[in-house]
C-alpha atoms as a PDB file:
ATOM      1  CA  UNK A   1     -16.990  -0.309   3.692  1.00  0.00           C
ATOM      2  CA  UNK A   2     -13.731  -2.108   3.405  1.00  0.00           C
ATOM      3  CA  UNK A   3     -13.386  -0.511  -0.146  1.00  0.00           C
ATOM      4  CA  UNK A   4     -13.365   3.221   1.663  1.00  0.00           C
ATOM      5  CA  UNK A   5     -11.092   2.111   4.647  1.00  0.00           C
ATOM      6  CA  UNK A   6      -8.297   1.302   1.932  1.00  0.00           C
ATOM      7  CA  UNK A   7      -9.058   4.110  -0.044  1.00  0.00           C
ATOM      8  CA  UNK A   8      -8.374   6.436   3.109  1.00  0.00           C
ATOM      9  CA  UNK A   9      -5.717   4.487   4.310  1.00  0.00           C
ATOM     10  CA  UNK A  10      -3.892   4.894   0.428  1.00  0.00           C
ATOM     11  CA  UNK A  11      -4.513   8.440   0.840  1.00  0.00           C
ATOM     12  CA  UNK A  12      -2.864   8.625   3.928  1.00  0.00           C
ATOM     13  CA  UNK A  13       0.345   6.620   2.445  1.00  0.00           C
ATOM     14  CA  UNK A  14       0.287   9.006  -0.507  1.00  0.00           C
ATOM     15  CA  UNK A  15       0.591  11.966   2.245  1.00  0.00           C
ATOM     16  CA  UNK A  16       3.069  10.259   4.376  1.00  0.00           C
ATOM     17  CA  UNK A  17       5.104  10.345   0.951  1.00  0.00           C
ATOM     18  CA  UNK A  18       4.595  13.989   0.546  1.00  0.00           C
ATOM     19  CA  UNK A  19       5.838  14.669   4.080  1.00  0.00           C
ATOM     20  CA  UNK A  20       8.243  11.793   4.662  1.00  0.00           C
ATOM     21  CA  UNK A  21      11.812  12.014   5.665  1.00  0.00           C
ATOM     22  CA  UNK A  22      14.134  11.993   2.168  1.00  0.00           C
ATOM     23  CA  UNK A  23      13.023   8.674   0.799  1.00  0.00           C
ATOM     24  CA  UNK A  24      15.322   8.005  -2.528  1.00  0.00           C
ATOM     25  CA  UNK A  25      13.705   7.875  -6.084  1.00  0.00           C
ATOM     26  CA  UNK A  26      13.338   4.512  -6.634  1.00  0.00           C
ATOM     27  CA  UNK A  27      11.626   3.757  -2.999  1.00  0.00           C
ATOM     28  CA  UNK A  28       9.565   6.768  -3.905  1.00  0.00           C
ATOM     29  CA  UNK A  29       8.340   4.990  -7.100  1.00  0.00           C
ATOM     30  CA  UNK A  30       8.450   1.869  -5.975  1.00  0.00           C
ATOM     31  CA  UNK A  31       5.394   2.857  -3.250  1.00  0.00           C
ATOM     32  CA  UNK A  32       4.145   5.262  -6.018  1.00  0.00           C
ATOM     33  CA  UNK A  33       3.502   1.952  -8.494  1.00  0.00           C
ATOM     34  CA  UNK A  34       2.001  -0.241  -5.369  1.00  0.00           C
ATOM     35  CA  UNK A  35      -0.409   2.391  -4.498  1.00  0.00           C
ATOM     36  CA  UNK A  36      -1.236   2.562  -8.499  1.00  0.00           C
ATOM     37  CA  UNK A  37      -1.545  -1.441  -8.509  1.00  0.00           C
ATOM     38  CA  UNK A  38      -3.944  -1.497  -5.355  1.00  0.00           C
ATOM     39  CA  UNK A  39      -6.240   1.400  -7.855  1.00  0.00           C
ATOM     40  CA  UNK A  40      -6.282  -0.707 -10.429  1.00  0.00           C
ATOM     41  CA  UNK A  41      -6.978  -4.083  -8.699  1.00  0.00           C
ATOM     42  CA  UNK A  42      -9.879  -1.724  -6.970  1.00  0.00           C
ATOM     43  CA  UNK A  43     -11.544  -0.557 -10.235  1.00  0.00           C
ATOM     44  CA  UNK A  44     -11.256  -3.816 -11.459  1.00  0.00           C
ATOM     45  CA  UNK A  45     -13.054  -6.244  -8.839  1.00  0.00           C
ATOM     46  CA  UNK A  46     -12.835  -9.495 -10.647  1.00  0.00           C
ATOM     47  CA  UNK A  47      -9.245  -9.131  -9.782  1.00  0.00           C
ATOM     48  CA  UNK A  48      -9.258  -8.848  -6.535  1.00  0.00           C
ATOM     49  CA  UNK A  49      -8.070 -11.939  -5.728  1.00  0.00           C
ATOM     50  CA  UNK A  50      -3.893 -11.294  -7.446  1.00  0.00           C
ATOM     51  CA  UNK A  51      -1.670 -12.634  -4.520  1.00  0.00           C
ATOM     52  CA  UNK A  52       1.052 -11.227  -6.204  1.00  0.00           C
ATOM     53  CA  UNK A  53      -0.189  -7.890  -5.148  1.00  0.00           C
ATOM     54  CA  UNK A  54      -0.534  -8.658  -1.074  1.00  0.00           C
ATOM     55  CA  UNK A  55       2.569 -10.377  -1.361  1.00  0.00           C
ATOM     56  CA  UNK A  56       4.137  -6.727  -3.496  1.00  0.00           C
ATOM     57  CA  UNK A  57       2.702  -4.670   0.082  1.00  0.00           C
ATOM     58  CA  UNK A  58       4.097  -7.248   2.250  1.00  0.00           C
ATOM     59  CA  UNK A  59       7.647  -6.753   0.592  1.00  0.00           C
ATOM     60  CA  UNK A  60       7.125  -3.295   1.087  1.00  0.00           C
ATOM     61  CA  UNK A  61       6.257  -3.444   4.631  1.00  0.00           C
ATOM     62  CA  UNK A  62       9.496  -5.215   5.319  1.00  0.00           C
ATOM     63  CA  UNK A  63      11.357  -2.991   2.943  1.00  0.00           C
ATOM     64  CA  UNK A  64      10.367   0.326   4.773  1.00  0.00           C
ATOM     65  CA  UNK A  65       9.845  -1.586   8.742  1.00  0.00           C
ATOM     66  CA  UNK A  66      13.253  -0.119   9.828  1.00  0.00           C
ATOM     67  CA  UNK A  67      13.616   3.174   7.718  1.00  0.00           C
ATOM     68  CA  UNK A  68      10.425   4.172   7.835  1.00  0.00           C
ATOM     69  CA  UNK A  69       8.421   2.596  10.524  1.00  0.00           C
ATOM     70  CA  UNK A  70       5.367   5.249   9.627  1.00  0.00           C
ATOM     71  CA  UNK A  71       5.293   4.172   6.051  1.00  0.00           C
ATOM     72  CA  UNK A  72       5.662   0.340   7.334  1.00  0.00           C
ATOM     73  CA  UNK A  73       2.305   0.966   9.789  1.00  0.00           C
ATOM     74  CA  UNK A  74       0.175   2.995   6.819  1.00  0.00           C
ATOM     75  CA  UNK A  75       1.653  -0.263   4.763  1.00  0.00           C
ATOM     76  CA  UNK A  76       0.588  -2.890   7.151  1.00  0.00           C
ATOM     77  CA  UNK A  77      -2.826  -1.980   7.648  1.00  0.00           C
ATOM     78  CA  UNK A  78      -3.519  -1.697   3.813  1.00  0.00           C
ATOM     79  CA  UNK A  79      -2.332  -5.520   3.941  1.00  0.00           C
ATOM     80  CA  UNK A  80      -5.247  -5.919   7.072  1.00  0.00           C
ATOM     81  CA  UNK A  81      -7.684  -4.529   5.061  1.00  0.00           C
ATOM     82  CA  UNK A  82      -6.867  -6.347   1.674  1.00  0.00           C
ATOM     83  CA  UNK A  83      -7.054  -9.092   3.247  1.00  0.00           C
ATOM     84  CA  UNK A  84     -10.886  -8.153   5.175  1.00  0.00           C
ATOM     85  CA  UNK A  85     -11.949  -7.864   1.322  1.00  0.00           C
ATOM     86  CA  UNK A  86     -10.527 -11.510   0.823  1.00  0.00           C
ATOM     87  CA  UNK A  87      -7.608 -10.599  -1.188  1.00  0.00           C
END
């Protein structure tokens, strides 16, 4: 269950991108690569446990928290939920 909550809440992020005030390239990619990170720690479970990629979210959430405070919410509860799946 915890597995589908982040994979709705990544979809949501990835429309909030789509629809998002002008955010510049390199933000753009920068949340574009995270969301491809979180995929690949998914599909690979034995991995779950890289800090370096709650602590990568977390940056983001910070990043985005004044600019962006939509993309900062999607952004904190993908950190709430990796860290329900013990990540």
């Amino acid at each position: 269950m915890p597995t589908q909550r982040l994979q709705e809440e990544l979809q949501a992020l990835r429309e909030q991108l789509e629809r998002q005030p002008p955010l510049n390239a390199e933000e753009r990619e920068s949340l574009q690569a995270l969301i491809k990170d979180i995929e690949m720690q998914l599909a690979n479970e034995e991995a779950l446990a890289d800090e370096t990629l709650m602590d990568n979210v977390n940056l983001a959430v910070e990043r985005f928290e004044a600019s962006h405070p939509t993309l900062a919410g999607t952004l904190r509860s993908i950190v709430q939920s990796l860290a329900n799946m013990g990540i």
